[in-house]
PDB file of N, CA and C in Angstrom:
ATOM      1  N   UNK A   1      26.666   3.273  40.585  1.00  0.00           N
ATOM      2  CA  UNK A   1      25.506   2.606  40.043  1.00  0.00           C
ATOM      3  C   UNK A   1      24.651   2.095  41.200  1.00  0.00           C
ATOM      4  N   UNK A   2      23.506   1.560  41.041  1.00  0.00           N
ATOM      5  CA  UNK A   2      22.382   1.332  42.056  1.00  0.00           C
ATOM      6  C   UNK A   2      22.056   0.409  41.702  1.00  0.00           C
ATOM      7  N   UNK A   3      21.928  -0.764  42.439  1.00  0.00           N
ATOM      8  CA  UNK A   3      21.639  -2.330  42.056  1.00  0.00           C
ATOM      9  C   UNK A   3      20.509  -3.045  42.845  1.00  0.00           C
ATOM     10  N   UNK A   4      19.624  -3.440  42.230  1.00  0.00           N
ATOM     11  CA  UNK A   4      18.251  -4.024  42.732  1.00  0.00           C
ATOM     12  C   UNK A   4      18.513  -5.150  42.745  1.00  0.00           C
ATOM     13  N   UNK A   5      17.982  -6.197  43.640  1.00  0.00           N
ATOM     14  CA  UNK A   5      18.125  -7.134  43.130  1.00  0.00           C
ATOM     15  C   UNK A   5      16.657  -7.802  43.690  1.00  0.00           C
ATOM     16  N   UNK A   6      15.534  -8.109  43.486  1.00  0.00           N
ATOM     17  CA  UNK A   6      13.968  -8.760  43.737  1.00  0.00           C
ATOM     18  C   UNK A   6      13.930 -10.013  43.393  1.00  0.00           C
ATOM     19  N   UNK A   7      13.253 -10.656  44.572  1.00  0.00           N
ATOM     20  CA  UNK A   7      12.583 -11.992  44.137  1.00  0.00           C
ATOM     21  C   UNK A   7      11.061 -11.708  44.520  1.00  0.00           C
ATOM     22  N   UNK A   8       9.638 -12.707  44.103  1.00  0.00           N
ATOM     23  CA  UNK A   8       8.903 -12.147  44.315  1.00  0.00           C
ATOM     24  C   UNK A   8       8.372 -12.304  45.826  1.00  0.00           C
ATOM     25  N   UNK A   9       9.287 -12.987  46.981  1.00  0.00           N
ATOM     26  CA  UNK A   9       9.241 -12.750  48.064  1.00  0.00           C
ATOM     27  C   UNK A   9       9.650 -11.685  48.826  1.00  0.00           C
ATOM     28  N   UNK A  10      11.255 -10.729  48.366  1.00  0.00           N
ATOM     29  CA  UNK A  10      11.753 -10.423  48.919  1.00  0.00           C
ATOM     30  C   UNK A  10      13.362  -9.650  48.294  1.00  0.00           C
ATOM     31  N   UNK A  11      13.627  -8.224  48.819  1.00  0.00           N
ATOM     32  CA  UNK A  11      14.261  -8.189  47.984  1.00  0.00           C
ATOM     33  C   UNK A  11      15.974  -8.692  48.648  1.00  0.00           C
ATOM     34  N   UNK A  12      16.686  -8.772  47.768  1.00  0.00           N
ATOM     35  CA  UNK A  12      18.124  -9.206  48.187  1.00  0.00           C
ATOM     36  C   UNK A  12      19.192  -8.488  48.369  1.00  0.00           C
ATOM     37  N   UNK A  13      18.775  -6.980  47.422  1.00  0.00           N
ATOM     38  CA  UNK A  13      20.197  -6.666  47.622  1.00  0.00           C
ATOM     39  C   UNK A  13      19.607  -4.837  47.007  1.00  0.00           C
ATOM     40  N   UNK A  14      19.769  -4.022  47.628  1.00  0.00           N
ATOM     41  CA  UNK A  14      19.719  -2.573  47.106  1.00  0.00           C
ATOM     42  C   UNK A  14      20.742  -1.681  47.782  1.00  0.00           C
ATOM     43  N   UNK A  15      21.724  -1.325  46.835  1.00  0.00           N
ATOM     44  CA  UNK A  15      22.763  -0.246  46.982  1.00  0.00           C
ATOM     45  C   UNK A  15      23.898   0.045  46.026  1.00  0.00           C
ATOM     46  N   UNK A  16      24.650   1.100  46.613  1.00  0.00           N
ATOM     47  CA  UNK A  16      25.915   1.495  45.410  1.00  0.00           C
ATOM     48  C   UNK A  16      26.435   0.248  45.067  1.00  0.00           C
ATOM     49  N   UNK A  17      26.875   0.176  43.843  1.00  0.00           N
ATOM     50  CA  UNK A  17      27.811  -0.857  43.782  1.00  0.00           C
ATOM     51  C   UNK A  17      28.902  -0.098  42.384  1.00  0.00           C
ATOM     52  N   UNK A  18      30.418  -1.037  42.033  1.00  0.00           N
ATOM     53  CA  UNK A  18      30.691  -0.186  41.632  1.00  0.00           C
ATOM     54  C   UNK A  18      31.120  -1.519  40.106  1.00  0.00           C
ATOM     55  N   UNK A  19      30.681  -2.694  40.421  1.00  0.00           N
ATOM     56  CA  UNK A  19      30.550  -4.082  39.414  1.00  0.00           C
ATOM     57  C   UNK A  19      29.855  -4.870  39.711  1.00  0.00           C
ATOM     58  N   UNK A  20      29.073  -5.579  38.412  1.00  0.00           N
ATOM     59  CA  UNK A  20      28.171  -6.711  38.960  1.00  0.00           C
ATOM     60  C   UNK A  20      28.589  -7.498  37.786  1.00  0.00           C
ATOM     61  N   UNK A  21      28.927  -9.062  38.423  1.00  0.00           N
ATOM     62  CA  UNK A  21      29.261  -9.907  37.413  1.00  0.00           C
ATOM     63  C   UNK A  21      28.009 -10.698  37.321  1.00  0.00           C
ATOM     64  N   UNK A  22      27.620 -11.322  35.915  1.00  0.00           N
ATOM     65  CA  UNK A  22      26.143 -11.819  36.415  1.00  0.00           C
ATOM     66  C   UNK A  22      25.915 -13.217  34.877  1.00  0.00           C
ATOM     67  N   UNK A  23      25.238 -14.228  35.816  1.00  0.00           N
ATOM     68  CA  UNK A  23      25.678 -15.478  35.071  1.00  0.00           C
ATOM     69  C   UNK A  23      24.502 -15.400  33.588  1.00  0.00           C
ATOM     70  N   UNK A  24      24.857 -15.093  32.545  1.00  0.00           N
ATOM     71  CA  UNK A  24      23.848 -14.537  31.017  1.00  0.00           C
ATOM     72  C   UNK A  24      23.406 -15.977  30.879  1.00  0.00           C
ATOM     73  N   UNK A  25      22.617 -16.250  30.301  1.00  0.00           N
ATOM     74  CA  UNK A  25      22.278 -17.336  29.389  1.00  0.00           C
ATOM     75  C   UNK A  25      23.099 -17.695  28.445  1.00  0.00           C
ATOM     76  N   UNK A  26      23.839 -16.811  27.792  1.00  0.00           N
ATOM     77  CA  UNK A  26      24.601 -17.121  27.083  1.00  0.00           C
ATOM     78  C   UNK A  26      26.410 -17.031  27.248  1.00  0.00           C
ATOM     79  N   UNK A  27      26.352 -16.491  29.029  1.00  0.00           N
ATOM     80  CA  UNK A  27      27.583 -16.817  29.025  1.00  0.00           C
ATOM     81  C   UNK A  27      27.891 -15.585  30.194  1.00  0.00           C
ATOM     82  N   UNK A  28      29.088 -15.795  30.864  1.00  0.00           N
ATOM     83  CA  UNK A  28      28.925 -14.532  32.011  1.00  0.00           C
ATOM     84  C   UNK A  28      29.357 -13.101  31.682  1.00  0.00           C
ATOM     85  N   UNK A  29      28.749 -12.195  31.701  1.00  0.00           N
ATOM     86  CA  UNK A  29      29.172 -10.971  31.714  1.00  0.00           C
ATOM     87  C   UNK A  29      29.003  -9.879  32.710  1.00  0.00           C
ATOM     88  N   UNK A  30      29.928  -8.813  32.377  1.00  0.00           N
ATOM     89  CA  UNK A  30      29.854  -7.393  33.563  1.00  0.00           C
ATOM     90  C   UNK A  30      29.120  -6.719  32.903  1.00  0.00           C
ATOM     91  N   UNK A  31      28.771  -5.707  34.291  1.00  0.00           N
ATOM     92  CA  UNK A  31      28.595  -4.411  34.348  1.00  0.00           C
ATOM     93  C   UNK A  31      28.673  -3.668  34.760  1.00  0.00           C
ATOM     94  N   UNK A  32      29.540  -2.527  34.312  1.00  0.00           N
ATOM     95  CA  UNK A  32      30.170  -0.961  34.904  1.00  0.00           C
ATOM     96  C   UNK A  32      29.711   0.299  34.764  1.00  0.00           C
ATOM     97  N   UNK A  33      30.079   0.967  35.636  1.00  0.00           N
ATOM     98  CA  UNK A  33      29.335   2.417  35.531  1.00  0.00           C
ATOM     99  C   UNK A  33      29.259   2.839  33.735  1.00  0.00           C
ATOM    100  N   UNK A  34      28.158   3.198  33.512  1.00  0.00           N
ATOM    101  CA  UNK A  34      27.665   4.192  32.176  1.00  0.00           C
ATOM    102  C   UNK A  34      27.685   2.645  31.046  1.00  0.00           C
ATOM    103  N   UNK A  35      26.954   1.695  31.223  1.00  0.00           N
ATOM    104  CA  UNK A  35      27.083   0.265  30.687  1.00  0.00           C
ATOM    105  C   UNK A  35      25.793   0.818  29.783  1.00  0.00           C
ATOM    106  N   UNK A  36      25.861   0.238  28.548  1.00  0.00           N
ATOM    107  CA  UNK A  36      24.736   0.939  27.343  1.00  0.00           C
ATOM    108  C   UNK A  36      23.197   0.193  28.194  1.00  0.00           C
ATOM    109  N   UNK A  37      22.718   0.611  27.552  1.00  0.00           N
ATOM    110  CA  UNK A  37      21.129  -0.202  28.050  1.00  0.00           C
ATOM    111  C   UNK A  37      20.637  -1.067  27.503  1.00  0.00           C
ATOM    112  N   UNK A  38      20.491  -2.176  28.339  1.00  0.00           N
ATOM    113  CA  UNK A  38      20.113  -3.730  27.995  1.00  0.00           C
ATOM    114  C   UNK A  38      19.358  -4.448  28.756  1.00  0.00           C
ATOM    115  N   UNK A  39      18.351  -5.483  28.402  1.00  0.00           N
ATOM    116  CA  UNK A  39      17.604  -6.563  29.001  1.00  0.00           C
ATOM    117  C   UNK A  39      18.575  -7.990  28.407  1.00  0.00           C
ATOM    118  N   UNK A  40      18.473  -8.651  29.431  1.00  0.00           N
ATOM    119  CA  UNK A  40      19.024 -10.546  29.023  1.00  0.00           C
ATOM    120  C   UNK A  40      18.652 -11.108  30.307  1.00  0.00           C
ATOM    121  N   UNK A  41      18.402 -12.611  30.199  1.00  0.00           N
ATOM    122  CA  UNK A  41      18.403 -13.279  31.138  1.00  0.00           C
ATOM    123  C   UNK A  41      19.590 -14.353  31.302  1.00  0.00           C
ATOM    124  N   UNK A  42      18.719 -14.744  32.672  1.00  0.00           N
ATOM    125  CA  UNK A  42      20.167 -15.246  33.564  1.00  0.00           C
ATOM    126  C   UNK A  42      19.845 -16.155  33.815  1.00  0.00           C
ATOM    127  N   UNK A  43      21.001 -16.754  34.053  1.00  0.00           N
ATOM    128  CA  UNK A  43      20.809 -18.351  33.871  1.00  0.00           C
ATOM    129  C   UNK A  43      21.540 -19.006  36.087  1.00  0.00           C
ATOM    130  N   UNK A  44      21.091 -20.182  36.206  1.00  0.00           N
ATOM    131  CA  UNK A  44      21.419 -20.449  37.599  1.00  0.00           C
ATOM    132  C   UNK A  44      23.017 -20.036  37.711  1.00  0.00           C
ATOM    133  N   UNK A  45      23.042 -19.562  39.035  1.00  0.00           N
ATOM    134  CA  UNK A  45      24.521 -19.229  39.233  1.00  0.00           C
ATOM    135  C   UNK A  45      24.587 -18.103  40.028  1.00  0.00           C
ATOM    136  N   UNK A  46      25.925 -17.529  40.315  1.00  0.00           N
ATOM    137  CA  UNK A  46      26.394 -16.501  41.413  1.00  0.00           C
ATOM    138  C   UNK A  46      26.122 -15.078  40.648  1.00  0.00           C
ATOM    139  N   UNK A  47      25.412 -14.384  41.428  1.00  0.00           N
ATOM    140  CA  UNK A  47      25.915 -12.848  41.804  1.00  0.00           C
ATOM    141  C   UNK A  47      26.813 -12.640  41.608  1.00  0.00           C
ATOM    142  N   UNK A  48      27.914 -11.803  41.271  1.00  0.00           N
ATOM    143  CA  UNK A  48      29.601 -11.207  42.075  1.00  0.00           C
ATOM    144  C   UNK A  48      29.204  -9.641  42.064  1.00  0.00           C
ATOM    145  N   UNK A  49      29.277  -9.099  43.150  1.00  0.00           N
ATOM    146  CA  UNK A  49      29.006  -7.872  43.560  1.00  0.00           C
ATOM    147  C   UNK A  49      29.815  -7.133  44.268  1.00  0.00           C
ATOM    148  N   UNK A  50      30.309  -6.021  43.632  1.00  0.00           N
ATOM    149  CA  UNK A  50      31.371  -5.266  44.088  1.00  0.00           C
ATOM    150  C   UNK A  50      31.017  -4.315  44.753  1.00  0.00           C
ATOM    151  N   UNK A  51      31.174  -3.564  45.909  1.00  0.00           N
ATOM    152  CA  UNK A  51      30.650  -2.263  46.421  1.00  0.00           C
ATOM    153  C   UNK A  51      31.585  -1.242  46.489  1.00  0.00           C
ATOM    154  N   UNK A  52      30.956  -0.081  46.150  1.00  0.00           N
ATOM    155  CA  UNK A  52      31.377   1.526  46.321  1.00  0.00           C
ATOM    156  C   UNK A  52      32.990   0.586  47.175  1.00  0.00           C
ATOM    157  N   UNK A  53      32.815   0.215  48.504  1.00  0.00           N
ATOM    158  CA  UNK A  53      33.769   0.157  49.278  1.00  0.00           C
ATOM    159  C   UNK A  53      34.815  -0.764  49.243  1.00  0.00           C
ATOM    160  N   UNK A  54      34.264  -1.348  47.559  1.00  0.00           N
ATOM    161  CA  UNK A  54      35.580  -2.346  47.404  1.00  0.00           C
ATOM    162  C   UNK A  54      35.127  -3.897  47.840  1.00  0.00           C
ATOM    163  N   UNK A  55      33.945  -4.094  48.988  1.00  0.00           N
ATOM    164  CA  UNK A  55      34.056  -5.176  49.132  1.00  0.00           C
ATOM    165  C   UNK A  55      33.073  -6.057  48.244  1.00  0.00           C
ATOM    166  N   UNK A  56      33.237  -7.319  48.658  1.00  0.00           N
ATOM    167  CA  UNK A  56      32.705  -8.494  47.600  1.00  0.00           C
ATOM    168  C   UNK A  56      31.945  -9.151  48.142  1.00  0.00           C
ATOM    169  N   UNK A  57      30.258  -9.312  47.463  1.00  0.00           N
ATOM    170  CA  UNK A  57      29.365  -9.938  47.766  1.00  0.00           C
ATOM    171  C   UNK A  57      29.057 -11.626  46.462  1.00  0.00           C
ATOM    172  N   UNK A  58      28.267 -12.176  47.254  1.00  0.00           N
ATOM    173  CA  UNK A  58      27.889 -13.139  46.262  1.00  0.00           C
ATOM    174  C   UNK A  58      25.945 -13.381  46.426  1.00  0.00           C
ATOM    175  N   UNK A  59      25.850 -13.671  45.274  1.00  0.00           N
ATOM    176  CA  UNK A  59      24.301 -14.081  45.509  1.00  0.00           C
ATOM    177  C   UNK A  59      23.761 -15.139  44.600  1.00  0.00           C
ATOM    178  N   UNK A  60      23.052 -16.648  45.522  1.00  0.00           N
ATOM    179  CA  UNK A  60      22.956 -16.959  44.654  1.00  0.00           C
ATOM    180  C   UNK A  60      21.985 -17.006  43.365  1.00  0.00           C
ATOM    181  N   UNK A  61      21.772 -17.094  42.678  1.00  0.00           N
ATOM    182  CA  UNK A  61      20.272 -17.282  41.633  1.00  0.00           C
ATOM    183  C   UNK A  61      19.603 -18.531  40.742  1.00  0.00           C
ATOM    184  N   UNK A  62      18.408 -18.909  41.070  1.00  0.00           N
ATOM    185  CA  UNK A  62      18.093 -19.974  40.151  1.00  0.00           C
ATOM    186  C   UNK A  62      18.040 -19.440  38.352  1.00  0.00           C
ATOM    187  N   UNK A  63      17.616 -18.089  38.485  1.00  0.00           N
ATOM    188  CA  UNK A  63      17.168 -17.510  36.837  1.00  0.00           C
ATOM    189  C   UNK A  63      16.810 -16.279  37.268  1.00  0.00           C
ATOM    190  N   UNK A  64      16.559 -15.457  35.958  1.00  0.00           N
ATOM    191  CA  UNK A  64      15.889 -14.138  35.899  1.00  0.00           C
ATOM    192  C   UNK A  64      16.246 -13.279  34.874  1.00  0.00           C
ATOM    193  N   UNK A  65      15.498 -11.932  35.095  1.00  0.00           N
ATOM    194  CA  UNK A  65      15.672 -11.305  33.853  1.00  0.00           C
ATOM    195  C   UNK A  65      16.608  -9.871  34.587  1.00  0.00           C
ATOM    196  N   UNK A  66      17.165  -9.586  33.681  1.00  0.00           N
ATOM    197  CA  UNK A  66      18.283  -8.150  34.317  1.00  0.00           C
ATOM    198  C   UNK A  66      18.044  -6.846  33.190  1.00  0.00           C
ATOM    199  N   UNK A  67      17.630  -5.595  33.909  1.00  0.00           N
ATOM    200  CA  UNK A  67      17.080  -4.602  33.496  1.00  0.00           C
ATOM    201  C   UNK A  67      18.633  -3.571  33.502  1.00  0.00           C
ATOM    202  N   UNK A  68      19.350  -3.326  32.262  1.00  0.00           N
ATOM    203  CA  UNK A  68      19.982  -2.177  32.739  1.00  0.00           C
ATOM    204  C   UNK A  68      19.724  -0.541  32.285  1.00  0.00           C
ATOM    205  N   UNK A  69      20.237   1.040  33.221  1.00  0.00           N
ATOM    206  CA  UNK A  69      19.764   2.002  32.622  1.00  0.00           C
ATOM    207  C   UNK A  69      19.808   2.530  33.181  1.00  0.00           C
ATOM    208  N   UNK A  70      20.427   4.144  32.538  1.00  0.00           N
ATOM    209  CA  UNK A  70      20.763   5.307  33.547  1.00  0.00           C
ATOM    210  C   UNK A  70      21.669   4.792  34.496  1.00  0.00           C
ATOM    211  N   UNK A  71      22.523   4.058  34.738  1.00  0.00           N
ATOM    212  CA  UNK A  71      23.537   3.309  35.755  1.00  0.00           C
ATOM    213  C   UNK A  71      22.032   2.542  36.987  1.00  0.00           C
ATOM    214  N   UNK A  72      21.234   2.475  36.773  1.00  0.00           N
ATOM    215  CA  UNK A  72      20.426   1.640  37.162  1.00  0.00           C
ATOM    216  C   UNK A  72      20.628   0.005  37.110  1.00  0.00           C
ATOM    217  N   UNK A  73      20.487  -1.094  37.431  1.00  0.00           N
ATOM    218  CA  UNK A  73      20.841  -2.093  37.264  1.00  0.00           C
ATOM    219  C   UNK A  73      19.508  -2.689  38.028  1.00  0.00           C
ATOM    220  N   UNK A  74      18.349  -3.513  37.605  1.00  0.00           N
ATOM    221  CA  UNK A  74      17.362  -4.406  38.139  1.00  0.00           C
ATOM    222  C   UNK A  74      17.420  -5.377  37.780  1.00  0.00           C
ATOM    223  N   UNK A  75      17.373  -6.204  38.891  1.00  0.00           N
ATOM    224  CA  UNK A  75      17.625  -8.212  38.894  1.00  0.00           C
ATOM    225  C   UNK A  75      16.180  -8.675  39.506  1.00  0.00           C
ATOM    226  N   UNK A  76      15.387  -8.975  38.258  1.00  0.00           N
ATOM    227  CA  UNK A  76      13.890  -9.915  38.818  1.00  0.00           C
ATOM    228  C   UNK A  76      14.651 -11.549  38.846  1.00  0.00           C
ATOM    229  N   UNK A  77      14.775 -11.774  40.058  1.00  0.00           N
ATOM    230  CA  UNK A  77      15.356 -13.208  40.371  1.00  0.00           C
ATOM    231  C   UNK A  77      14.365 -13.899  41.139  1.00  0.00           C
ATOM    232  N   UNK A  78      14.798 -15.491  40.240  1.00  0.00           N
ATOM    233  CA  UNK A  78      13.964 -16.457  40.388  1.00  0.00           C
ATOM    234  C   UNK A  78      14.849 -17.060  41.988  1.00  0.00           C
TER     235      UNK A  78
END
């Protein structure tokens, strides 16, 4: 999967990844390769970002909205 992640300064984060845990508004959820297609927003809190190589990122976020599709994944973060 391919993970964006934009603020409107700057972006944070673009590459394989192979999980993204991500804080919902309504509560935390994943996303894995072939994940159906969805918009929700996000509420303050961590990134958890897994890469192709296994390792583990964090990021933090005040808010935003999360685009998923085609194993695409876009994070407009506040």
């Amino acid at each position: 999967m391919i993970l964006e992640i934009i603020t409107p300064e700057t972006t944070l984060f673009k590459g394989e990844v192979s999980l993204v845990q991500l804080p919902g508004k309504s509560g935390s959820f994943e996303i894995l390769h072939n994940h159906a297609p969805m918009i929700a927003l996000l509420k303050k809190g961590k990134i958890k970002i897994i890469g192709e190589d296994k390792q583990t990122n964090f990021i933090e976020i005040v808010g935003g909205t999360l685009k998923v599709e085609n194993n695409n994944i876009l994070i407009l973060a506040d």
